[in-house]
Protein backbone atom coordinates (compact mmCIF):
# COMPACT_ATOMS: atom_id res chain seq x y z
CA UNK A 1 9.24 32.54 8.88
CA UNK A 2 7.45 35.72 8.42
CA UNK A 3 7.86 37.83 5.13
CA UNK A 4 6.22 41.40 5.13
CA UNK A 5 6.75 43.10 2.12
CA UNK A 6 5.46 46.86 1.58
CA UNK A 7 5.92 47.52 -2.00
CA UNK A 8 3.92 50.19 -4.73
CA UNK A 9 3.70 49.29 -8.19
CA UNK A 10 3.17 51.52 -11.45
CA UNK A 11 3.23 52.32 -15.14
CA UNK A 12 4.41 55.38 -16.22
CA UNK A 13 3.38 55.40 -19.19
CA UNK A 14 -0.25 55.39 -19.21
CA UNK A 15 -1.50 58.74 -17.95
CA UNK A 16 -1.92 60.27 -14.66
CA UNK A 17 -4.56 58.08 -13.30
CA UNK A 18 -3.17 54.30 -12.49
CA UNK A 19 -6.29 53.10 -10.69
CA UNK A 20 -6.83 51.16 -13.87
CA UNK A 21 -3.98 48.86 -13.99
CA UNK A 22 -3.24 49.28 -10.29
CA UNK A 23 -6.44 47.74 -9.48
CA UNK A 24 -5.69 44.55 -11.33
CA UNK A 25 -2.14 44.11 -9.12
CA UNK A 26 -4.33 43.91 -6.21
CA UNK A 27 -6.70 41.44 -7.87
CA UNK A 28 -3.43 39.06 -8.74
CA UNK A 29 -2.62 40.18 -4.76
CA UNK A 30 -6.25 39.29 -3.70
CA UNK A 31 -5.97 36.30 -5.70
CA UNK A 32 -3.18 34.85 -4.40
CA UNK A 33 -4.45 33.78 -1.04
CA UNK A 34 -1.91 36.14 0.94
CA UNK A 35 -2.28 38.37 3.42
CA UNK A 36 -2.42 42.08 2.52
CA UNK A 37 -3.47 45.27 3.35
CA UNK A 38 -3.83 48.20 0.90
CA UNK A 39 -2.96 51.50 1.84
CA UNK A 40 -3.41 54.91 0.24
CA UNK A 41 0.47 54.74 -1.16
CA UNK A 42 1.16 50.86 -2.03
CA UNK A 43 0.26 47.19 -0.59
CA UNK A 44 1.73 45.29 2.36
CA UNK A 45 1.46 41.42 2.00
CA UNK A 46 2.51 38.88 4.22
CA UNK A 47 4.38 35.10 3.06
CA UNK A 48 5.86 32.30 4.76
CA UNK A 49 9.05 32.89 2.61
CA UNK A 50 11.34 35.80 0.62
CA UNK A 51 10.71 33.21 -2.56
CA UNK A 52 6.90 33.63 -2.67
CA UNK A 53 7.10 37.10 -1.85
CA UNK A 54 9.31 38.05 -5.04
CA UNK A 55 7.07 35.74 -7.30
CA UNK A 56 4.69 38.12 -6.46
CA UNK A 57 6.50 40.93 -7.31
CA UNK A 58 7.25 39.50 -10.64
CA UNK A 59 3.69 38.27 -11.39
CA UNK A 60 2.93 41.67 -10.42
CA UNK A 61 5.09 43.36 -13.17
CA UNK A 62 4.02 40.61 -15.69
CA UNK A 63 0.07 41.52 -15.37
CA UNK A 64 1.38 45.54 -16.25
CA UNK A 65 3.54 44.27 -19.08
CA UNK A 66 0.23 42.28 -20.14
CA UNK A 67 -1.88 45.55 -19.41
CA UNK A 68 0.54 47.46 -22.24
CA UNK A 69 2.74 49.08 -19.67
CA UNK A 70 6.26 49.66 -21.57
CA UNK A 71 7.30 51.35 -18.11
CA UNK A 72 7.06 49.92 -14.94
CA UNK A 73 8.11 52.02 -11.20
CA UNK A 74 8.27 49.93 -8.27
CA UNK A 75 9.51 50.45 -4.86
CA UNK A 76 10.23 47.65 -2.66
CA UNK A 77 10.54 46.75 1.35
CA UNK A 78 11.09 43.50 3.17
CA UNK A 79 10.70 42.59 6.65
CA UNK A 80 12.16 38.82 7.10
CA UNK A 81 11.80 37.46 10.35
CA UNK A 82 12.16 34.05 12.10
CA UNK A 83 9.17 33.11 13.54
CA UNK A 84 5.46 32.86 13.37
CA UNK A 85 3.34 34.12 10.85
CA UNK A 86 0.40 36.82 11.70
CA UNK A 87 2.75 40.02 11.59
CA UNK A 88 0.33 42.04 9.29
CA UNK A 89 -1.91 42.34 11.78
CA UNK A 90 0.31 41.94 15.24
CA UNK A 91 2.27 45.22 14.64
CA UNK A 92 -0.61 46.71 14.62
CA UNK A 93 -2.27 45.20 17.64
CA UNK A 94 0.79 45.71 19.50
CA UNK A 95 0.60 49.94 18.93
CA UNK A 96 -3.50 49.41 19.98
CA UNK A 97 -2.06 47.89 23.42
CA UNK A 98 0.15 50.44 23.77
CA UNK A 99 -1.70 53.50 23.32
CA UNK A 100 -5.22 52.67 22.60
CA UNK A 101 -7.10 53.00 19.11
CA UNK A 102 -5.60 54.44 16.18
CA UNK A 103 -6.65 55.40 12.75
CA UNK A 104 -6.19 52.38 10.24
């Protein structure tokens, strides 16, 4: 099984700028051993299974808690799909065949 999840996570309570705390989400990401790709707006990961993808989710909002965030904002995708891992980066690929290079 293949588990892409596209998801952005925030305080809103701690100014304007949220590289800060944002940062150390993607270090718990990084971390982790997963898959992932970081993009201007929020961070796609790849897991085997829905399970591991929502414990990151939720270790995600504990590390903002432990930051001092009192508000969190998240917004939340899933791809699930039988089958073989490597998705992150096939999808991708697959557009490349299609039509040549593109802007990553």
């Amino acid at each position: 099984m293949s588990v892409l999840l596209e998801f952005s996570i925030f305080p809103t309570d701690q100014g304007e700028s949220v590289s800060a705390p944002v940062s150390q989400v993607i270090k718990l990401i990084r971390d982790s051993g997963v898959d992932y790709q970081l993009t201007p707006m929020g961070t796609i990961i790849e897991t085997e299974n829905i399970e591991q993808a929502l414990e990151l989710i939720k270790a995600s909002s504990a590390r903002l808690q432990q930051l001092g965030a009192q508000r969190i904002y998240s917004s939340i995708k899933l791809d699930i799909r039988r089958g073989e891992m490597g998705r992150l980066t096939g999808k991708i690929r697959s557009v490349k065949d299609r039509i040549g290079e593109i802007s990553t």
